[in-house]
N, C-alpha and C. Protein backbone atom coordinates (compact mmCIF):
# COMPACT_ATOMS: atom_id res chain seq x y z
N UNK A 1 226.27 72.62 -28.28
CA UNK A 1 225.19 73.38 -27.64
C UNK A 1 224.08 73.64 -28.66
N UNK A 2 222.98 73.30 -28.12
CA UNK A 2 221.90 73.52 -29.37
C UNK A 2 221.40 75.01 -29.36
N UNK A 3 221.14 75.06 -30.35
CA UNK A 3 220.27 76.54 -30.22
C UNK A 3 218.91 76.56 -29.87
N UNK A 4 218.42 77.55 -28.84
CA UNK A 4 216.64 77.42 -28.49
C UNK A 4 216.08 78.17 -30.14
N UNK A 5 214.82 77.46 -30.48
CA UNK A 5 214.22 78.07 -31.22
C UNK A 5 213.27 79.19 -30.73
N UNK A 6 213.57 80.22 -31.67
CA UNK A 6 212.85 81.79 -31.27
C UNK A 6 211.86 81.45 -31.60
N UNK A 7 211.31 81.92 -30.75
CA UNK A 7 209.80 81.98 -30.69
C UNK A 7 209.25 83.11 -31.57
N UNK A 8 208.17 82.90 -32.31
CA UNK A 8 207.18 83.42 -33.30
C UNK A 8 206.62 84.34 -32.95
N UNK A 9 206.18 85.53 -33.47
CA UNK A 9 204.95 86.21 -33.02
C UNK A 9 203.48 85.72 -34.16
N UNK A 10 202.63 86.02 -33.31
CA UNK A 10 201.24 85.53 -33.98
C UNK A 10 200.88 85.51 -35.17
N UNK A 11 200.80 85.09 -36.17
CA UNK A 11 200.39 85.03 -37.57
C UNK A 11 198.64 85.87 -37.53
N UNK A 12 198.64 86.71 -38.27
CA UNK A 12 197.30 87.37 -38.06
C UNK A 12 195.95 86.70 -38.02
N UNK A 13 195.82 85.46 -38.39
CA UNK A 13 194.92 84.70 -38.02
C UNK A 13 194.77 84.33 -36.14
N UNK A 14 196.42 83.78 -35.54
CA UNK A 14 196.34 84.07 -34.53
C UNK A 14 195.80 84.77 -33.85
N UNK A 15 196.20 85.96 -33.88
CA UNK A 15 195.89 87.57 -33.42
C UNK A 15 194.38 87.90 -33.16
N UNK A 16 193.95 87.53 -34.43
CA UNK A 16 192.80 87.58 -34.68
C UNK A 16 191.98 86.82 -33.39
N UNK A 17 192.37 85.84 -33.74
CA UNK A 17 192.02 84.88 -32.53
C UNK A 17 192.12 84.90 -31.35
N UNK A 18 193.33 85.55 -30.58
CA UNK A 18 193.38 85.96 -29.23
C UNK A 18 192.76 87.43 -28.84
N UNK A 19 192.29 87.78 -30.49
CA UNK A 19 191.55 89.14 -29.76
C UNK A 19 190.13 89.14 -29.49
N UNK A 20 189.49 88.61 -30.31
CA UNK A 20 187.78 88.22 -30.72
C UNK A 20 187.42 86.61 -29.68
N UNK A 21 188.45 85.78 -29.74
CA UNK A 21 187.96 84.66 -29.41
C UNK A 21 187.61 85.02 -27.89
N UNK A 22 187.77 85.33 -26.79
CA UNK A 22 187.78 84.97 -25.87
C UNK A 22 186.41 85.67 -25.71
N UNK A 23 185.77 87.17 -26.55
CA UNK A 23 184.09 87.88 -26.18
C UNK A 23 183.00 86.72 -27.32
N UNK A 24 183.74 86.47 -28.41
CA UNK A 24 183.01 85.34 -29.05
C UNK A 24 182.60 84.12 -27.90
N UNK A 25 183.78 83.59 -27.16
CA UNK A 25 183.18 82.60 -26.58
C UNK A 25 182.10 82.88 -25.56
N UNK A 26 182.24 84.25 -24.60
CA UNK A 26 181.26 85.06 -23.91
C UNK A 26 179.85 85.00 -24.35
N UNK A 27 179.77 85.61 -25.69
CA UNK A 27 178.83 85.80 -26.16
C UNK A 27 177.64 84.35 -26.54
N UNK A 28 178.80 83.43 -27.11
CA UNK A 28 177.99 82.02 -27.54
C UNK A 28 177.65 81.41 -26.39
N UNK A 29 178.45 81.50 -24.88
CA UNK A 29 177.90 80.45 -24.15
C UNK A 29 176.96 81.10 -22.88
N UNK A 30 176.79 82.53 -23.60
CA UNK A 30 175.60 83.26 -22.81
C UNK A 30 173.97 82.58 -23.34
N UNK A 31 174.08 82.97 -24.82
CA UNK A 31 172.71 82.46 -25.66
C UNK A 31 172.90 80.88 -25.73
N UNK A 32 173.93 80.00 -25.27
CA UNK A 32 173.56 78.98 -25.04
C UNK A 32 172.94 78.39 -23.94
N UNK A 33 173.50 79.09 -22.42
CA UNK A 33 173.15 79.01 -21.21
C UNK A 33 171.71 79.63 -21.23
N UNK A 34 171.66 80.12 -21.97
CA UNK A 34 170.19 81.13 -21.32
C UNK A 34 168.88 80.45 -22.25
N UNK A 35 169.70 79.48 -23.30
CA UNK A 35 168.39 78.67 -23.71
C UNK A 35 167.51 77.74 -22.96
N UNK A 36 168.31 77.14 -21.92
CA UNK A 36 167.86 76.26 -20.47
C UNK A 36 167.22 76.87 -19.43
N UNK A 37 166.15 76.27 -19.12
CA UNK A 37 165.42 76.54 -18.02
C UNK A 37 166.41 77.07 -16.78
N UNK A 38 167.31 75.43 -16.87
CA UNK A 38 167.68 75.28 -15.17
C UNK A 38 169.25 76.35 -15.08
N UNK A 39 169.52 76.75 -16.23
CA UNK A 39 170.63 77.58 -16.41
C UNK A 39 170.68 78.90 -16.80
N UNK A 40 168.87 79.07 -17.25
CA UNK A 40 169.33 80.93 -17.89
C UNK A 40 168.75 81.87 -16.84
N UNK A 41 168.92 81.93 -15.25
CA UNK A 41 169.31 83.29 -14.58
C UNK A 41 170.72 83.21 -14.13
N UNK A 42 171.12 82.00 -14.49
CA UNK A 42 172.62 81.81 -14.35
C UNK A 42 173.62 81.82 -15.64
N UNK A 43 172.77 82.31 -16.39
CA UNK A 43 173.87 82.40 -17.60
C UNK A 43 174.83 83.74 -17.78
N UNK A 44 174.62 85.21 -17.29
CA UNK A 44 175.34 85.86 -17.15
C UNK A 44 177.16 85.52 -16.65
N UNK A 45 176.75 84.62 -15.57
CA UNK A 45 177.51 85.12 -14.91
C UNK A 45 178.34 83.00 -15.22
N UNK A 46 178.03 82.40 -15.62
CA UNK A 46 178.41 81.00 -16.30
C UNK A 46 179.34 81.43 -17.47
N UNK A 47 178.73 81.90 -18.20
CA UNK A 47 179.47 83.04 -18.98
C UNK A 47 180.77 83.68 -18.76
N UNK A 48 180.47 84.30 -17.59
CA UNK A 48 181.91 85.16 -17.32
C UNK A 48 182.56 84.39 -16.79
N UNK A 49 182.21 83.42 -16.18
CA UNK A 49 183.14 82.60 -15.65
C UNK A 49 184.03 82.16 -16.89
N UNK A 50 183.32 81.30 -17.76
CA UNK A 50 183.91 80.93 -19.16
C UNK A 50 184.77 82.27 -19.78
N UNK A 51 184.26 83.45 -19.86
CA UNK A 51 184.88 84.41 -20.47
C UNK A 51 186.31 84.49 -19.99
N UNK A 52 186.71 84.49 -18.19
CA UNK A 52 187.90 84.43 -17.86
C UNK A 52 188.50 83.41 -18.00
N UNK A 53 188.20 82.28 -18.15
CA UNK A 53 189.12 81.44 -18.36
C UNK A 53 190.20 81.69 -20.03
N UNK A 54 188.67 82.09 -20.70
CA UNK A 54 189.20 81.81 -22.27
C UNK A 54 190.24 82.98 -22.02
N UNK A 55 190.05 84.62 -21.87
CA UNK A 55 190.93 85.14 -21.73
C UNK A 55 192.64 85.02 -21.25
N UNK A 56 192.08 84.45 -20.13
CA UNK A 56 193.60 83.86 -18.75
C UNK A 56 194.60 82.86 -20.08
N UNK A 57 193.55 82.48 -20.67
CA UNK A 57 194.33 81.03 -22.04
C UNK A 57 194.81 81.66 -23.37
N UNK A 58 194.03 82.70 -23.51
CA UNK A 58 194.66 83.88 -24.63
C UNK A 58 196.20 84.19 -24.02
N UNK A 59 195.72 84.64 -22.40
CA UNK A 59 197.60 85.22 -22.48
C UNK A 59 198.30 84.27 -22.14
N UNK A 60 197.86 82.88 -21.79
CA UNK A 60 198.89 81.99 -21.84
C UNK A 60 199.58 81.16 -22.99
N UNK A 61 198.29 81.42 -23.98
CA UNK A 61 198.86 81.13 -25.18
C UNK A 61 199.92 82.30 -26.10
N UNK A 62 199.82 83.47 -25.71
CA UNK A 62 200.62 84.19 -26.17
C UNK A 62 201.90 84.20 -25.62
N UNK A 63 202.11 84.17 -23.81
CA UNK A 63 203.61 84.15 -23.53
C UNK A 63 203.96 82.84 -24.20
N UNK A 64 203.57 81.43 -24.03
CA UNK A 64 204.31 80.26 -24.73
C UNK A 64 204.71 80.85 -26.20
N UNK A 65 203.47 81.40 -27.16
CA UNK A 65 203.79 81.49 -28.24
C UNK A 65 205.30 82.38 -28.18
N UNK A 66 204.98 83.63 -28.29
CA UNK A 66 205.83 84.61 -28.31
C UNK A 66 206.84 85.18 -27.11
N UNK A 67 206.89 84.00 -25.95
CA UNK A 67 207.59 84.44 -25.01
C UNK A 67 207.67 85.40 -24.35
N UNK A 68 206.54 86.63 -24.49
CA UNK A 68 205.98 88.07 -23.75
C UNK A 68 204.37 87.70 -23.95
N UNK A 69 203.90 88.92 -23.29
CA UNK A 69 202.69 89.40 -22.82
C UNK A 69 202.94 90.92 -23.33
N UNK A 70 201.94 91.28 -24.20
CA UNK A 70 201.81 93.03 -24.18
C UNK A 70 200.64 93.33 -23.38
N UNK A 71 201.78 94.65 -22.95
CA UNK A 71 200.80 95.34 -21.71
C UNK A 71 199.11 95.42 -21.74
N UNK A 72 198.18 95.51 -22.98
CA UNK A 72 197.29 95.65 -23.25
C UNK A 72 196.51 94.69 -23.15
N UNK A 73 197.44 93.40 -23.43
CA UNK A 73 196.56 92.50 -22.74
C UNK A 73 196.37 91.83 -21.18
N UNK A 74 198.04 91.90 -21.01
CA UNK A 74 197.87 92.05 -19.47
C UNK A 74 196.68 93.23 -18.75
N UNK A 75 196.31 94.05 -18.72
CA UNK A 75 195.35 95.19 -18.34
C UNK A 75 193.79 94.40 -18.58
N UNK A 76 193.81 93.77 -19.62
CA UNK A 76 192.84 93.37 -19.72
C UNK A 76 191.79 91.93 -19.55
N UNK A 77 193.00 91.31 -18.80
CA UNK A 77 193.30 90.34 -17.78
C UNK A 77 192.96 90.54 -16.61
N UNK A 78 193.48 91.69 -16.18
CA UNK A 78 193.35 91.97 -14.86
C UNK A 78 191.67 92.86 -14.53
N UNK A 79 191.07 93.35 -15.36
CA UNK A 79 190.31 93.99 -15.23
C UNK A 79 188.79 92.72 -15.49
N UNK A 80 189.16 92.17 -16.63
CA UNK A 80 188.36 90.61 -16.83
C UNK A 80 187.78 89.92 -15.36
N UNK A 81 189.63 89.78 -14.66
CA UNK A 81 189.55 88.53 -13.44
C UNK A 81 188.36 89.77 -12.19
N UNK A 82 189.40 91.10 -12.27
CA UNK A 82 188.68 91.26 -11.06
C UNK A 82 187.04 91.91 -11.64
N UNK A 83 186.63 92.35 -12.30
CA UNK A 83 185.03 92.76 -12.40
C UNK A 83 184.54 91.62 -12.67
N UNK A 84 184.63 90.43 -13.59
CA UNK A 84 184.22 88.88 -13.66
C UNK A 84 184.01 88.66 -12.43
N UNK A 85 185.32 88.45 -11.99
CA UNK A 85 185.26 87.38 -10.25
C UNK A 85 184.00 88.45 -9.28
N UNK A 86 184.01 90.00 -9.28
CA UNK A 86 183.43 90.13 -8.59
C UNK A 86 181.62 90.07 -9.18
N UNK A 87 181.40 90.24 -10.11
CA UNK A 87 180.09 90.38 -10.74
C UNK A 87 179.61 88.85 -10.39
N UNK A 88 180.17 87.55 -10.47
CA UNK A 88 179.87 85.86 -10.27
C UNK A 88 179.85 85.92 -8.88
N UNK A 89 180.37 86.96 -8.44
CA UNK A 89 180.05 86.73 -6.50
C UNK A 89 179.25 87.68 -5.98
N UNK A 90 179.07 88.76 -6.70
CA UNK A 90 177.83 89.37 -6.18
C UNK A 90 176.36 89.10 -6.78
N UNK A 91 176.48 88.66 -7.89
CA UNK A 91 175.44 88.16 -9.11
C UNK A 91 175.02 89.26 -10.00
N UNK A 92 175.90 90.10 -9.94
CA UNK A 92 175.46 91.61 -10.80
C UNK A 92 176.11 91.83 -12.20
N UNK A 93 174.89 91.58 -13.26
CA UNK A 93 175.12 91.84 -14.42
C UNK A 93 175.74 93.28 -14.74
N UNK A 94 175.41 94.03 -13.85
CA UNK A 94 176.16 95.88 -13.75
C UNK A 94 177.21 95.63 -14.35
N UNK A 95 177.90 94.72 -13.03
CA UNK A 95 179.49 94.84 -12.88
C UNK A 95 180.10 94.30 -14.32
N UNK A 96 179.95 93.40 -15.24
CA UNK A 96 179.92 92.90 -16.34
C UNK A 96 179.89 94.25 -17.17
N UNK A 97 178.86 94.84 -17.46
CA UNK A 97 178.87 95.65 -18.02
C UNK A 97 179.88 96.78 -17.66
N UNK A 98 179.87 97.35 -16.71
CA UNK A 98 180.80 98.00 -16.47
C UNK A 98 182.50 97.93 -16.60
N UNK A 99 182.51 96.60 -16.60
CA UNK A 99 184.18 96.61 -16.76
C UNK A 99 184.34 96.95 -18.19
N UNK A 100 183.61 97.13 -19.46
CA UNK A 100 184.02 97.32 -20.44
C UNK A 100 183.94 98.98 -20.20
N UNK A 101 183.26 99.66 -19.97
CA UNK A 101 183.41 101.25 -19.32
C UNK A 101 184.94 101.50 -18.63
N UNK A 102 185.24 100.54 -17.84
CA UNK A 102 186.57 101.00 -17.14
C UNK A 102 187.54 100.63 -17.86
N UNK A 103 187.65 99.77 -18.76
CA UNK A 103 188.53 99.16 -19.47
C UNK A 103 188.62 100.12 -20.36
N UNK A 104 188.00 100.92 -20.91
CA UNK A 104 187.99 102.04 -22.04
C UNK A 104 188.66 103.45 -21.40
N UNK A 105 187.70 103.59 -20.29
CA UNK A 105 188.19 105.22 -19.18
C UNK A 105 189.79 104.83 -19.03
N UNK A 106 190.09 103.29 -18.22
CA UNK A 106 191.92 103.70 -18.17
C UNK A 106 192.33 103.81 -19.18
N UNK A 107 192.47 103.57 -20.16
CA UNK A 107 193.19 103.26 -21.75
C UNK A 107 193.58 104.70 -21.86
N UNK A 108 191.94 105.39 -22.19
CA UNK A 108 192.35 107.28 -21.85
C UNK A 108 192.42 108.01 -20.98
N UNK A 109 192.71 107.59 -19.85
CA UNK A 109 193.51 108.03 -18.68
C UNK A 109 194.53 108.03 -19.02
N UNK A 110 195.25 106.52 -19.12
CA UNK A 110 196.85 106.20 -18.82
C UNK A 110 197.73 107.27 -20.52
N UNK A 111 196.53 107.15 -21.25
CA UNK A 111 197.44 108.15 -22.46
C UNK A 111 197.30 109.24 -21.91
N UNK A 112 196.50 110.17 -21.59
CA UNK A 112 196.18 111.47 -21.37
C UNK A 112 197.39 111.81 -20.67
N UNK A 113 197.39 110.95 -19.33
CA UNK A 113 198.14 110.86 -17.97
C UNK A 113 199.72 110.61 -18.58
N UNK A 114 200.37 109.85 -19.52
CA UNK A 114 201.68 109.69 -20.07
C UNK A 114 201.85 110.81 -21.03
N UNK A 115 200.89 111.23 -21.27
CA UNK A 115 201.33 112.74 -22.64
C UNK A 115 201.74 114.06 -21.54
N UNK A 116 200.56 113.90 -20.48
CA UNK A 116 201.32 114.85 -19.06
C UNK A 116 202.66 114.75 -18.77
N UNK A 117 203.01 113.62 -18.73
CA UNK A 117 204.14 113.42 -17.76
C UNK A 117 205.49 113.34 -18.94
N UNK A 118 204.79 113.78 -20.49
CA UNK A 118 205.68 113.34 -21.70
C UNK A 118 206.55 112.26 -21.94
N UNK A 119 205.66 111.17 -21.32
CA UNK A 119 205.95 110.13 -21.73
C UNK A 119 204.98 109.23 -22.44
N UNK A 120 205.28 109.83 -23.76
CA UNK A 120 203.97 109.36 -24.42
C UNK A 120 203.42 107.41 -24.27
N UNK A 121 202.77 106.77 -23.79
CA UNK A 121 202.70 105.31 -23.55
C UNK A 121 202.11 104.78 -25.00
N UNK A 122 201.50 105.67 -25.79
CA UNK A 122 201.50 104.78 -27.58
C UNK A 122 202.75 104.52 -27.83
N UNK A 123 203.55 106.02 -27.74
CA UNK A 123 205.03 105.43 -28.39
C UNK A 123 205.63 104.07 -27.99
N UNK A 124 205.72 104.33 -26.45
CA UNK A 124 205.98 103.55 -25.86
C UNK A 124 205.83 101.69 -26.07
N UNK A 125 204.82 101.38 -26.54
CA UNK A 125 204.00 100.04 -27.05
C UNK A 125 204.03 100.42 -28.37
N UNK A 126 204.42 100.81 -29.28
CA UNK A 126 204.36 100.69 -30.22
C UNK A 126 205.32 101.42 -31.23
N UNK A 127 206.61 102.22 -30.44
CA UNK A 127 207.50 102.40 -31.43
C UNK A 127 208.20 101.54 -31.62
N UNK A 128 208.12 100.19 -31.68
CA UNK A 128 209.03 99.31 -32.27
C UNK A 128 208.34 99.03 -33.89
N UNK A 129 207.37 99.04 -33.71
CA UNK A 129 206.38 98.79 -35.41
C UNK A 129 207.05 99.60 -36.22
N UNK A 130 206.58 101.27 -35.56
CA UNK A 130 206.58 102.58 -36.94
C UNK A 130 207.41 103.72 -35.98
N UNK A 131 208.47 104.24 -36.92
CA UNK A 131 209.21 105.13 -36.88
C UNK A 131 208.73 106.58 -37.22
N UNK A 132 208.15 107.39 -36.11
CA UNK A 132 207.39 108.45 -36.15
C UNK A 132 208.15 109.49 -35.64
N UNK A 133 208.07 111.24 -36.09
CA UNK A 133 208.04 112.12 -35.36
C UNK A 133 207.70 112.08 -33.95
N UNK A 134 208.17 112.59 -32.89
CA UNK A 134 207.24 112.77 -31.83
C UNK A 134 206.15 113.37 -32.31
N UNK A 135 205.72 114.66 -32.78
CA UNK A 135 204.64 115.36 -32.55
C UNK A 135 203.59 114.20 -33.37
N UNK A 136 203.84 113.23 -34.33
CA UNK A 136 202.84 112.26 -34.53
C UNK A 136 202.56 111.48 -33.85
N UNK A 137 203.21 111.10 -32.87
CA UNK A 137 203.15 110.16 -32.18
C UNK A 137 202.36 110.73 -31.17
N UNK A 138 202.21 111.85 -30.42
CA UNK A 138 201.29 112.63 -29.74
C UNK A 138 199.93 113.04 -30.40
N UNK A 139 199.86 113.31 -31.40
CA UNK A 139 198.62 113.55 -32.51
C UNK A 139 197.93 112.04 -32.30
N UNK A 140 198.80 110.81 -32.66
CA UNK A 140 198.10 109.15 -32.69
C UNK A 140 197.37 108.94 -31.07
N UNK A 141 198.16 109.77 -29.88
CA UNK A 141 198.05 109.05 -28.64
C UNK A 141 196.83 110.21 -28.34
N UNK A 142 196.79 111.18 -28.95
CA UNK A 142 195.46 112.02 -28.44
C UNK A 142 194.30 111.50 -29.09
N UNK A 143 194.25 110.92 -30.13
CA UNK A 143 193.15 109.97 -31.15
C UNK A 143 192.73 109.35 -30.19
N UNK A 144 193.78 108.49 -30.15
CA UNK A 144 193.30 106.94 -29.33
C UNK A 144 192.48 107.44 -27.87
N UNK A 145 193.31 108.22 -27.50
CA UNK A 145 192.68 108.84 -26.23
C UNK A 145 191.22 108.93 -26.42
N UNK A 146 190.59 110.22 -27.47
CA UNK A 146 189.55 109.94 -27.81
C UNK A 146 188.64 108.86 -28.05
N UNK A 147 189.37 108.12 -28.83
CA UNK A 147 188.17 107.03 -28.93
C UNK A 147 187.89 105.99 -28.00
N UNK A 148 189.19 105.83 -26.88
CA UNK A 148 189.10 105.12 -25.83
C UNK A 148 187.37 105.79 -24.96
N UNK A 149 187.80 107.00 -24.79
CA UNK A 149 186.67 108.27 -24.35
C UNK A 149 185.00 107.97 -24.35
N UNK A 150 185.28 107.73 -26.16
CA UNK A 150 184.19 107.61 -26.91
C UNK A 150 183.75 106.52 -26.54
N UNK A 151 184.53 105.08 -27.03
CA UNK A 151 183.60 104.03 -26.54
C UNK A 151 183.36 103.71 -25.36
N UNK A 152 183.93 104.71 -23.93
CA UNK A 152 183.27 104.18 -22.57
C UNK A 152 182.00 105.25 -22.69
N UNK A 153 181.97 106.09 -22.77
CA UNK A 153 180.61 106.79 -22.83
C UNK A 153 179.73 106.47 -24.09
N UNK A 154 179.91 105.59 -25.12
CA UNK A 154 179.01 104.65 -25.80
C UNK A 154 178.37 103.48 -25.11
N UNK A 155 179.43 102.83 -24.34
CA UNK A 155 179.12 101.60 -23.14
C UNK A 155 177.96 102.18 -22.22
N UNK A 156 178.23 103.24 -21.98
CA UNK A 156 177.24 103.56 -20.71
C UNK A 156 175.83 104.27 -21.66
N UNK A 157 175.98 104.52 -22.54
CA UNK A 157 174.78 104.86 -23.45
C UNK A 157 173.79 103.66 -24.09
N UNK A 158 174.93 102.67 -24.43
CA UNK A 158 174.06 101.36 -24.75
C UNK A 158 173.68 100.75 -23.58
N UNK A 159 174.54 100.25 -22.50
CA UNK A 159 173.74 99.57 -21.49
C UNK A 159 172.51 100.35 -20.73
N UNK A 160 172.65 101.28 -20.98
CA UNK A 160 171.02 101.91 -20.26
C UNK A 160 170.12 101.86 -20.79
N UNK A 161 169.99 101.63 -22.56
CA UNK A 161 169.43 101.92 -23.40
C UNK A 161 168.56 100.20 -24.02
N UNK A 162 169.12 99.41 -23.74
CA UNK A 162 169.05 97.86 -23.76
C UNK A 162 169.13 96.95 -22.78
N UNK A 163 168.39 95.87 -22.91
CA UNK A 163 168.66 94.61 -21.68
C UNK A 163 170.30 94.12 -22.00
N UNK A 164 170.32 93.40 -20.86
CA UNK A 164 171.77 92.74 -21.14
C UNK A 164 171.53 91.66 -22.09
N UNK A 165 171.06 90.72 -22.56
CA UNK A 165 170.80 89.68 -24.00
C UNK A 165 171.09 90.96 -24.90
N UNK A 166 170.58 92.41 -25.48
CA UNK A 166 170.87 92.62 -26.28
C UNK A 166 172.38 93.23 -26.43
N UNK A 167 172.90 93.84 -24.60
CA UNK A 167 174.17 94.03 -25.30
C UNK A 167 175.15 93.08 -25.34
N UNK A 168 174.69 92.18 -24.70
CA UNK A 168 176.03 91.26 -24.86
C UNK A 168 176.00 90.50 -26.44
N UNK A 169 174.88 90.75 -26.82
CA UNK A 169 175.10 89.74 -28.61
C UNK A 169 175.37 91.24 -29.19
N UNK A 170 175.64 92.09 -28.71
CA UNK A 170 176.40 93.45 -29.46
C UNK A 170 177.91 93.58 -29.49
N UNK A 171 178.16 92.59 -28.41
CA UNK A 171 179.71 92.68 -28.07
C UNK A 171 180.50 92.85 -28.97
N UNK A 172 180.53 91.43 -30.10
CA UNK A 172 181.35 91.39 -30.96
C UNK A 172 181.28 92.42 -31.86
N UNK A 173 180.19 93.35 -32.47
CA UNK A 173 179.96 94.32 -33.28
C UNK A 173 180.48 95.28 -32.81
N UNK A 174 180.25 95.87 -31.62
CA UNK A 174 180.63 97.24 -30.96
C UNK A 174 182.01 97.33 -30.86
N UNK A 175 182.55 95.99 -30.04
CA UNK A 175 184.11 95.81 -29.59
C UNK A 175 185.30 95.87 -30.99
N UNK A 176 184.70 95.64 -32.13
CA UNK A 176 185.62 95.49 -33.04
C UNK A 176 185.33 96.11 -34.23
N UNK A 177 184.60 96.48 -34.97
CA UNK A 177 183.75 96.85 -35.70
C UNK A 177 184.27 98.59 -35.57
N UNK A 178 184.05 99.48 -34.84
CA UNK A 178 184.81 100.62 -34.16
C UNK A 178 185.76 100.84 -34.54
N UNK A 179 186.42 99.86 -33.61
CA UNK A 179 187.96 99.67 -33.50
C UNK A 179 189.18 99.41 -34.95
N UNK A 180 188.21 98.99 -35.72
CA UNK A 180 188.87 97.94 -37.03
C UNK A 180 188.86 99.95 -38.37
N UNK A 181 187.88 100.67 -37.74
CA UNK A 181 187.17 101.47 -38.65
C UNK A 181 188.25 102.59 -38.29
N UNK A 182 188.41 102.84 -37.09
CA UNK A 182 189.56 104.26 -36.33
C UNK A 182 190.49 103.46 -36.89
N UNK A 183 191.00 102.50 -36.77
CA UNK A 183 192.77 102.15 -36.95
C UNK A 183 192.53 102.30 -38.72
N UNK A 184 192.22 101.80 -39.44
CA UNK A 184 192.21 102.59 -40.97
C UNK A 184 192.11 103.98 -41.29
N UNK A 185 190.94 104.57 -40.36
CA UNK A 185 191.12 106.00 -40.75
C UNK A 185 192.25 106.54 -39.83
N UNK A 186 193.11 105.58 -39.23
CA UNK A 186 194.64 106.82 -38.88
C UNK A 186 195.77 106.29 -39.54
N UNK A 187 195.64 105.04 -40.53
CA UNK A 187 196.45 104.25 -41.09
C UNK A 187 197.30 105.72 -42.05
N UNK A 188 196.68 106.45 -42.97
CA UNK A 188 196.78 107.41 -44.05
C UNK A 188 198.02 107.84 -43.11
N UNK A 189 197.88 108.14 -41.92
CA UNK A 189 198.52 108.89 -40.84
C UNK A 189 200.00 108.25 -40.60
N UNK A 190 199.96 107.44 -40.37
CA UNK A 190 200.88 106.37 -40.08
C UNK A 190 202.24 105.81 -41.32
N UNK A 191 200.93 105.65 -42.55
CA UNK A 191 202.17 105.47 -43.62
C UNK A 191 202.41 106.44 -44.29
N UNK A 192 202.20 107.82 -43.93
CA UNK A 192 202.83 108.97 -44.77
C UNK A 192 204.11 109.50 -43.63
N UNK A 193 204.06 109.37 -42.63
CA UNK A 193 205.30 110.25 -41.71
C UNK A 193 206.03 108.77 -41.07
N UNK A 194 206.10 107.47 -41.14
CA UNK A 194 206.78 106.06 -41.34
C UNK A 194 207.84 106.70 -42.02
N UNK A 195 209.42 106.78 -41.35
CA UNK A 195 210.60 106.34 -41.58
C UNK A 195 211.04 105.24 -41.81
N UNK A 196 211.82 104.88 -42.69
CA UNK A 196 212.37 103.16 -42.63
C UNK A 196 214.08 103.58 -41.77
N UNK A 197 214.51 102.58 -40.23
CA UNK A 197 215.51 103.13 -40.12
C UNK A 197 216.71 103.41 -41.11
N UNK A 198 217.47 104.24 -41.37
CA UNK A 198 218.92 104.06 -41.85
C UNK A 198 219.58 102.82 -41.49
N UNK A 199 220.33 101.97 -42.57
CA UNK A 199 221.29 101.25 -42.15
C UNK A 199 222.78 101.84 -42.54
N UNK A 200 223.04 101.29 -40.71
CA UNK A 200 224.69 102.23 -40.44
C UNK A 200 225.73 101.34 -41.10
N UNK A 201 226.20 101.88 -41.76
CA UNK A 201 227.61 101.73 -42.79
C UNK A 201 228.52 100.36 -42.10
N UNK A 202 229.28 99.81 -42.32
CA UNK A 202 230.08 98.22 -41.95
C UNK A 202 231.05 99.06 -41.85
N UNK A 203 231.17 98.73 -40.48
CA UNK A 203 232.84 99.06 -39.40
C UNK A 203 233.85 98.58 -40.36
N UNK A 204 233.96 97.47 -40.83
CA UNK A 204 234.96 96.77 -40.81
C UNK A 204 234.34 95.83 -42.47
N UNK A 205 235.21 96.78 -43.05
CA UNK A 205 234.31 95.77 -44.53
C UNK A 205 235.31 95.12 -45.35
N UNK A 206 234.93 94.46 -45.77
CA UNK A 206 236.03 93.48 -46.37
C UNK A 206 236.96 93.75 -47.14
N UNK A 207 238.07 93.39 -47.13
CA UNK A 207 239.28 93.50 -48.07
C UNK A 207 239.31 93.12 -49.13
């Protein structure tokens, strides 16, 4: 009987790649579409079309890779297909914009809403990494909460404030740039109250 080979998780270049690549490709084949006559009031939404695909191929490249899907990206799949699909059928750059607003509001909903119900959902996705106190792990999921907060009411501050050409070549800056800056400043957080588990003693140790 052969053995299946285990499947890998992403090498951080990967990662990298299934996180940035799919608004990178958004972004490039917006200012490419919109350089053409016969294509730029149709480049918004040519775009999103392209944007869901690349996404839909992010998580298909991740279950092959790693044989799962994390929830976070599933969510963000689903929120892609349906504000994409509907923004390319109504022709509304809004809706585009807006799904990054809703995509931020559930994030701090669903924590707010799991710290209610004390079931914290950071722990949840992510106590397999780091071995935390609860009460840190509630301190990390009220952060995130916040900044989920923060960047949908940044979304709705920049898109009112700019045409869509300028926020969408903001994407990559805003979307990660943020994001890359909060997860270091809670890192301090993380590797000072990090347990390494105990290893439990051998039942049965050799003679």
């Amino acid at each position: 009987m052969t053995d299946t080979p285990a499947r890998r998780k992403p090498s951080a270049p990967s990662q990298l790649l299934i996180d940035l690549g799919p608004i990178a490709v958004f972004v490039i084949a917006f200012n490419v579409f919109s350089r053409f006559d016969a294509t730029k009031a149709d480049a918004p939404f040519l775009a999103t079309g392209i944007f869901i695909v690349a996404v839909l191929a992010a998580i298909a490249y991740t279950r092959i890779r790693t044989g799962r899907v994390p929830p976070v990206l599933i969510v963000t799949g689903i929120f892609v297909t349906a504000f994409g699909g509907l923004s390319i059928l109504l022709r509304s750059e809004r809706l585009i914009q807006d799904k990054v607003t809703a995509v931020n509001a559930f994030y701090a909903a669903a924590i707010l809403i799991s710290l209610a119900l004390r079931q914290n959902v950071w722990k949840l996705l992510f106590g397999h990494l780091w071995a935390l106190p609860d009460r840190f792990w509630n301190i990390l999921a009220l952060r995130w909460a916040g900044y989920f907060a923060a960047m949908a009411i940044f979304n709705e501050v920049l898109r009112r404030n700019v045409d869509f050409a300028a926020w969408t070549n903001l994407r990559l800056l805003v979307a990660f740039v943020p994001f890359f800056l909060f997860f270091l400043a809670n890192a301090p957080l993380v590797m000072k109250h990090h347990t390494e588990p105990v290893a439990e003693p051998d039942e049965n140790p050799a003679a």
